[in-house]
Structure formats: structure tokens, C-alpha cells
C-alpha atoms as a PDB file:
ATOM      1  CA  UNK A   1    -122.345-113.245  29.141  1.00  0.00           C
ATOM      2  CA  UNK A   2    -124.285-116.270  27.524  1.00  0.00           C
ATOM      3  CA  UNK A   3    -126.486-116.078  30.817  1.00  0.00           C
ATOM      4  CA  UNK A   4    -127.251-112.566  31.417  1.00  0.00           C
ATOM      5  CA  UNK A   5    -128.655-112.616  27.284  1.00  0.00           C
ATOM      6  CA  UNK A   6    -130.856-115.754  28.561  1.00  0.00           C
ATOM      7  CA  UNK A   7    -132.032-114.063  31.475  1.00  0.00           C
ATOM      8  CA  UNK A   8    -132.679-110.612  29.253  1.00  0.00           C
ATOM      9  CA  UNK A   9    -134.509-112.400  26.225  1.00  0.00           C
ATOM     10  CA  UNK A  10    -136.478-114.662  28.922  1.00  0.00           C
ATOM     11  CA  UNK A  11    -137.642-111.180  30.571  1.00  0.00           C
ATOM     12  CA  UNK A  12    -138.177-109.895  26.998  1.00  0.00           C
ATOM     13  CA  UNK A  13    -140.621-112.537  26.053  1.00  0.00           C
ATOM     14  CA  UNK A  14    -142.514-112.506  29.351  1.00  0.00           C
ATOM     15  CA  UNK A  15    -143.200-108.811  28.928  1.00  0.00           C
ATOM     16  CA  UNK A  16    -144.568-109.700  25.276  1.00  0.00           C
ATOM     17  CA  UNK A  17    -146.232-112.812  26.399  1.00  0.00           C
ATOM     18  CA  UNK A  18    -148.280-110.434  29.239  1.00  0.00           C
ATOM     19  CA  UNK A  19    -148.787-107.199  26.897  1.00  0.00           C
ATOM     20  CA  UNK A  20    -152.406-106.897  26.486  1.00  0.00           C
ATOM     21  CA  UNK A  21    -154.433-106.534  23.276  1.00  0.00           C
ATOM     22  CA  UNK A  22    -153.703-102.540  21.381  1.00  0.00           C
ATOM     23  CA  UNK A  23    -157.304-101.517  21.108  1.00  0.00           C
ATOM     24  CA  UNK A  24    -157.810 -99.799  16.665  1.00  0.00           C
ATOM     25  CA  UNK A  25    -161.767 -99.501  17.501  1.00  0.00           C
ATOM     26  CA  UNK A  26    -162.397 -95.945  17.791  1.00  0.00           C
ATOM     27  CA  UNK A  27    -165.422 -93.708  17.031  1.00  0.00           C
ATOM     28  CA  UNK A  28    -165.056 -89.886  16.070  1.00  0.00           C
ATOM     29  CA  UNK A  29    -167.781 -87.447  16.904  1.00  0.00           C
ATOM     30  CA  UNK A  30    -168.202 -83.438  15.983  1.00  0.00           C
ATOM     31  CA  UNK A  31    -167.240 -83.034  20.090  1.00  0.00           C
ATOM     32  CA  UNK A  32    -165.669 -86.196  20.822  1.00  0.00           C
ATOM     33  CA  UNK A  33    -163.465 -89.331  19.804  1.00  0.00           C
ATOM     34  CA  UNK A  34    -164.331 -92.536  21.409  1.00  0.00           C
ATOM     35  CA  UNK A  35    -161.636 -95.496  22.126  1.00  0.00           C
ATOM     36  CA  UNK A  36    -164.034 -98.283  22.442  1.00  0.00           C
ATOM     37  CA  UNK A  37    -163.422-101.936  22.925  1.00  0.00           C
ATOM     38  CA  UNK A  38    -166.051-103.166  20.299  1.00  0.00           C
ATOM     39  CA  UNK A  39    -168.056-100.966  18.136  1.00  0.00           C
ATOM     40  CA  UNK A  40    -171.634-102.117  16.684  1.00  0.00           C
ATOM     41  CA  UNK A  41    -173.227 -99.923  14.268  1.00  0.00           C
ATOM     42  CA  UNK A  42    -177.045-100.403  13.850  1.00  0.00           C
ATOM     43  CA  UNK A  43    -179.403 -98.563  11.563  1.00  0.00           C
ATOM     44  CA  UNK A  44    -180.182 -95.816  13.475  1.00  0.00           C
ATOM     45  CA  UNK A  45    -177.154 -95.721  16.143  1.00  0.00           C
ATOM     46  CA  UNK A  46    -173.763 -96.401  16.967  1.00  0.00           C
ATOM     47  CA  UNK A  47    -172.662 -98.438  19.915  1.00  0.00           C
ATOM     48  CA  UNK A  48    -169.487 -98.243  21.674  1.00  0.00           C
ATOM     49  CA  UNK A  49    -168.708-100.670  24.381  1.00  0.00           C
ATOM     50  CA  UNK A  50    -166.189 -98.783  25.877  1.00  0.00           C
ATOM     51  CA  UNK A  51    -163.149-100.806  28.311  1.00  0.00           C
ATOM     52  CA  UNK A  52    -164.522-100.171  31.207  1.00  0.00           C
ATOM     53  CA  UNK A  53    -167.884-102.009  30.414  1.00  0.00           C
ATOM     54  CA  UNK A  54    -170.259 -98.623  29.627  1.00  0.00           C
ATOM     55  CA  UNK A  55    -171.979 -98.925  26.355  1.00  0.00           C
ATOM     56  CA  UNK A  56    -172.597 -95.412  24.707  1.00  0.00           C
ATOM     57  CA  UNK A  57    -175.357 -94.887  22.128  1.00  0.00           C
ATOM     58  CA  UNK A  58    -174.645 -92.837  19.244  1.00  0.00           C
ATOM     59  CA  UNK A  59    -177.255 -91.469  16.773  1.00  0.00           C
ATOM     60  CA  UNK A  60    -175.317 -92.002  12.790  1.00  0.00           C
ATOM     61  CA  UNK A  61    -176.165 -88.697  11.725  1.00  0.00           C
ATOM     62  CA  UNK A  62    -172.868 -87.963  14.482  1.00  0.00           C
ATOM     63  CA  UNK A  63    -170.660 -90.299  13.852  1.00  0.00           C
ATOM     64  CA  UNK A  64    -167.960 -88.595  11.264  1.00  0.00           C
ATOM     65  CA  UNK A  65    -165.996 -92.012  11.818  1.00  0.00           C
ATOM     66  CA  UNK A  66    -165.051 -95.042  13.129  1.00  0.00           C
ATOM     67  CA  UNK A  67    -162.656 -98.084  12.808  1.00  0.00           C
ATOM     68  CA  UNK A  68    -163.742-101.245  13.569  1.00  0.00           C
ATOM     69  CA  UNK A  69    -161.126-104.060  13.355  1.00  0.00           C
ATOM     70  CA  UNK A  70    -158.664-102.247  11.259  1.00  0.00           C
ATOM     71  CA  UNK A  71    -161.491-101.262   8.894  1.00  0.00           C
ATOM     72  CA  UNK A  72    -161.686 -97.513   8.744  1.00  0.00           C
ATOM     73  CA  UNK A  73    -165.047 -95.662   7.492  1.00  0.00           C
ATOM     74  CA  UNK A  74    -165.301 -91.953   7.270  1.00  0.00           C
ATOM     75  CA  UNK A  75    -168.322 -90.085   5.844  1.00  0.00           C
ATOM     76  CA  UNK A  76    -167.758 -88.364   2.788  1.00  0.00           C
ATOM     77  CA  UNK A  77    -169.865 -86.270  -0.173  1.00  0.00           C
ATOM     78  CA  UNK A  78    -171.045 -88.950  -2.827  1.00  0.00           C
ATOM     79  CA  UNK A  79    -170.903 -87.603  -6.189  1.00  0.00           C
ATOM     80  CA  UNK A  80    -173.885 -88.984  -9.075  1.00  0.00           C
ATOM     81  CA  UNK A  81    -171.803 -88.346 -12.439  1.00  0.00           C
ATOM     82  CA  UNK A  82    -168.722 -86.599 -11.286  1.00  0.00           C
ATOM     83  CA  UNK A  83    -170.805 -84.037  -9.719  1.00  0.00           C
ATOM     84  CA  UNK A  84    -171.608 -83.506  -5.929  1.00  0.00           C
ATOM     85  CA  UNK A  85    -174.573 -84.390  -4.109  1.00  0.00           C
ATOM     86  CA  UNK A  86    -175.903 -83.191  -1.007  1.00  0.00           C
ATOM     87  CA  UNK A  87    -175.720 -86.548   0.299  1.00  0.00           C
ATOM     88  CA  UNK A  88    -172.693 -88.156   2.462  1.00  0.00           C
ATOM     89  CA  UNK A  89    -172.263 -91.902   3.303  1.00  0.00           C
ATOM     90  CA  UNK A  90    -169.825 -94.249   5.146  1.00  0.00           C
ATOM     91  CA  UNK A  91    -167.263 -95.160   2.645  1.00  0.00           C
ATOM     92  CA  UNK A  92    -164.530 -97.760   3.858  1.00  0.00           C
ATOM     93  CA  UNK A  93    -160.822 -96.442   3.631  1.00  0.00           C
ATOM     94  CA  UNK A  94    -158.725 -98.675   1.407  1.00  0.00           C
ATOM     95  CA  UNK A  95    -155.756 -97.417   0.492  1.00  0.00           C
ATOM     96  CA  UNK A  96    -153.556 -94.572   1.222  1.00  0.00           C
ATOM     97  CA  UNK A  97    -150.513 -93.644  -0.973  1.00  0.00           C
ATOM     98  CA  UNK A  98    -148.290 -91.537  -2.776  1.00  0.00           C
ATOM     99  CA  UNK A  99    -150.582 -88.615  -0.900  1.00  0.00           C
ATOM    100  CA  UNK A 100    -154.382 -90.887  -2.963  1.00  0.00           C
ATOM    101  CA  UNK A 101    -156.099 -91.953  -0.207  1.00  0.00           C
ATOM    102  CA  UNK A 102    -158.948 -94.474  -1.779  1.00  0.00           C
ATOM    103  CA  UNK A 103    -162.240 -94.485  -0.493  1.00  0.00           C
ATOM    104  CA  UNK A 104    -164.598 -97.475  -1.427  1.00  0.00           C
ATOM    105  CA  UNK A 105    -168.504 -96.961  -1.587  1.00  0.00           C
ATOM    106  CA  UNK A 106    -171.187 -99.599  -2.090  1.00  0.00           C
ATOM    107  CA  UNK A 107    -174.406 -99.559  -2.958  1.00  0.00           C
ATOM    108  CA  UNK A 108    -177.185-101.499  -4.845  1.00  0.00           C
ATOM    109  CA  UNK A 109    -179.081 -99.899  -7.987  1.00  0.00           C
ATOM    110  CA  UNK A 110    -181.539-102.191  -8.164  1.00  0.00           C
ATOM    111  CA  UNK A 111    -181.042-103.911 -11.365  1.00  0.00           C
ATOM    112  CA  UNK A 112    -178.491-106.497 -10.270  1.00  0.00           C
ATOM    113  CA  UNK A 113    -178.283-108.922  -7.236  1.00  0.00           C
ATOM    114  CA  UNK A 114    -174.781-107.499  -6.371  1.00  0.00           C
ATOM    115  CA  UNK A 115    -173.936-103.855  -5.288  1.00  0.00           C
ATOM    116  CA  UNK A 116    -171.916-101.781  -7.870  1.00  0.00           C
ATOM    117  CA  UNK A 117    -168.800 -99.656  -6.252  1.00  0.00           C
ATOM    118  CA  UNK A 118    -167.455 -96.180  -6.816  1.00  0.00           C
ATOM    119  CA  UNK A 119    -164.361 -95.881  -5.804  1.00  0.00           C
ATOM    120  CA  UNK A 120    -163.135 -91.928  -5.091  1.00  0.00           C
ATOM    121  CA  UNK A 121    -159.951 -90.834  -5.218  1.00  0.00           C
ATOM    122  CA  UNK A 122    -158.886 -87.908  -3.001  1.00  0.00           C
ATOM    123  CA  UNK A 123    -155.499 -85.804  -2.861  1.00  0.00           C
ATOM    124  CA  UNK A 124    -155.513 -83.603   0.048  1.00  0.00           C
ATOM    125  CA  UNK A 125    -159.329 -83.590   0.512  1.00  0.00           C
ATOM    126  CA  UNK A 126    -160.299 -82.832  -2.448  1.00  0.00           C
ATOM    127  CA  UNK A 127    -162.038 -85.525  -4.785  1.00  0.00           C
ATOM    128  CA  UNK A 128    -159.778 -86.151  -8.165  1.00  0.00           C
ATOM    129  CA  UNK A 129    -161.476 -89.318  -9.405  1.00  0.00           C
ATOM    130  CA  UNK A 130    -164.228 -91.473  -9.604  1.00  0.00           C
ATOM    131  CA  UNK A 131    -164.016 -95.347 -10.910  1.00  0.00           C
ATOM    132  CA  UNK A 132    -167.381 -97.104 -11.077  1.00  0.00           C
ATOM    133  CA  UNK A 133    -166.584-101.250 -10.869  1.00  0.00           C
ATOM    134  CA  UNK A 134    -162.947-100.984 -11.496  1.00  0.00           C
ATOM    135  CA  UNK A 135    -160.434-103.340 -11.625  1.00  0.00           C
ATOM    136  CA  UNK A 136    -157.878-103.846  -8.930  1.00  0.00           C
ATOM    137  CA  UNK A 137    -155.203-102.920 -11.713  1.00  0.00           C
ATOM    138  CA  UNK A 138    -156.451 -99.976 -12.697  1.00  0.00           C
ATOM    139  CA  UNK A 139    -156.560 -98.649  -9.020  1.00  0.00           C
ATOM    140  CA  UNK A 140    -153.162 -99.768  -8.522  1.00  0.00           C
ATOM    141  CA  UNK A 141    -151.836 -98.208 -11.528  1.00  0.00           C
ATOM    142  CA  UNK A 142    -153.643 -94.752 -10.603  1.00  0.00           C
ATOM    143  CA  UNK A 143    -152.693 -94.602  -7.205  1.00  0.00           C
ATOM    144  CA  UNK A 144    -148.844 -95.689  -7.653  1.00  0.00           C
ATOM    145  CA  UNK A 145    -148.565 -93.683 -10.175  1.00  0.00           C
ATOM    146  CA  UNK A 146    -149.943 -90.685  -8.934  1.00  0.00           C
ATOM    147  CA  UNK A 147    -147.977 -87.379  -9.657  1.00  0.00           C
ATOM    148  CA  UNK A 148    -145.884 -88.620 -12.499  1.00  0.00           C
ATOM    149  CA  UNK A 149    -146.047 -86.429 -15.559  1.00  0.00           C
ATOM    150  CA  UNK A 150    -147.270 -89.208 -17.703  1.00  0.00           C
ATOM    151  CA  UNK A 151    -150.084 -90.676 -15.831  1.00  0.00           C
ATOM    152  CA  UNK A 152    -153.143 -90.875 -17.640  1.00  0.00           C
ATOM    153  CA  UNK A 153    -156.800 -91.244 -16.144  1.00  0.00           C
ATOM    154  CA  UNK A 154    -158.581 -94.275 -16.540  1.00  0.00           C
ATOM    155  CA  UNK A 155    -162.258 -93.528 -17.885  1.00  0.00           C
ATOM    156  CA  UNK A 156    -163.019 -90.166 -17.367  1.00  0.00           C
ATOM    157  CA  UNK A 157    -161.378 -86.854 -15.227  1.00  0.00           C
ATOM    158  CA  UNK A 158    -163.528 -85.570 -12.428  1.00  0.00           C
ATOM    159  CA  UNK A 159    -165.693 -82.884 -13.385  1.00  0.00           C
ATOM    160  CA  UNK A 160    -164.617 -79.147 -11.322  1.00  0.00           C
ATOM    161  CA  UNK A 161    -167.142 -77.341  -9.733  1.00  0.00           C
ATOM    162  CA  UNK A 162    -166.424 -73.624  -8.674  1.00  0.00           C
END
């Protein structure tokens, strides 16, 4: 009995030992989604070096998004003052909880050698929040305790638009 476990965990760990590498790069077009083995973004276009060696060129304006090395950026509305632009940029995915997902967007203002951040809060795809330079407390506290009766809103509430 002792031998036959030997022989299966031996088996085990040469089937581990040979797995290869789980690919997370991806890109995701209006009309496609990409599994690419490295992805590059430039200013202008997106390249995927796909597995089989092929390179495809991407213009930004298609990308919706991509991961790159567990980092996940998706393009979303950015909002001057709780209110809506017309504009959209890459913001970086960094959380996902108790149905918050936590989107991260930097950007420099010009007065300061460092970018400021906005971090948006969305429930079901709809923005909720806004935190300008937050600490990591408060967006733990907001996000964990999302959907309590008692939870308050750091700073201000998201203005509604109809």
C-alpha cells in the first residue's frame, strides 16, 4: 500500500513539475477577446504577442480591456466633481468585494510632482463613490462594509444624474 502511494504522489508531482505556465494576459475588443502571451501597450496601440509567435496591433481607442500580469484595466467614464464626463480612461481594477468592485485612476494635475488618485466605487455598474487620495483604511472600511445599514460615506455621496 506504502508503494502504490509512492508511485501515485511520484506521478502526481511529475505532472505538476511538467504543467506549463496558465497564461492571465488577455485583451478584450468590441468584436474580439485576445489570449496573448505578453501584452505591450504603447501610446497609440496595443500589442499582443499571441502563443503562437503573431504579434497583433491594436489601436487604444479598441481596447475595452486587458490584463497584464494579474493587473486588470478596464476603461471606464471619469467623473470631474461627482459628475460625468465624456471622457473614459484605463483605470486598474483593485478590489472586488461584498458586490464594490474598486477601480483606481491616476493622473497628474500639474501642481505636484506626484499623480493624485480617484478611486471609484461601483455596485453593479453603476458608480456610488468617488475618493480623491484616500487612505487605504478608508477604502477598506467602505468596501467591507458595504450594505450594512450603518455605513456611512467617507467625504462626500456621489452626485445622481437622471
Amino acid at each position: 500500500m506504502k508503494t502504490m502511494f509512492l508511485i501515485f504522489a511520484m506521478a502526481l508531482m511529475g505532472v505538476f513539475s511538467q504543467a506549463q505556465k496558465v497564461t492571465s494576459n488577455y485583451v478584450v475588443t468590441l468584436n474580439d477577446t485576445l489570449i496573448c502571451k505578453d501584452v505591450t501597450v504603447g501610446t497609440f496601440k496595443t500589442n499582443c504577442s499571441q502563443l503562437d509567435g503573431e504579434t497583433i496591433k491594436i489601436p487604444n481607442k479598441d481596447v475595452l480591456k486587458y490584463a497584464k500580469d494579474g493587473k486588470l484595466m478596464q476603461r471606464m467614464p471619469v467623473y470631474i466633481f461627482d459628475h460625468p464626463t465624456n471622457r473614459q480612461a484605463m483605470m486598474e481594477m483593485v478590489d472586488y468585494r461584498n458586490q464594490v468592485a474598486v477601480y483606481k485612476h491616476e493622473y497628474y494635475n500639474g501642481t505636484s510632482d506626484f499623480p493624485d488618485v480617484n478611486f471609484y466605487f461601483y455596485v453593479h455598474g453603476e458608480c456610488i463613490n468617488i475618493q480623491k487620495n484616500p487612505q487605504i483604511e478608508e477604502i477598506r472600511y467602505f468596501v467591507m462594509n458595504w450594505n450594512k445599514d450603518d455605513v456611512q460615506l467617507p467625504g462626500h455621496q456621489l452626485a445622481k444624474t437622471n
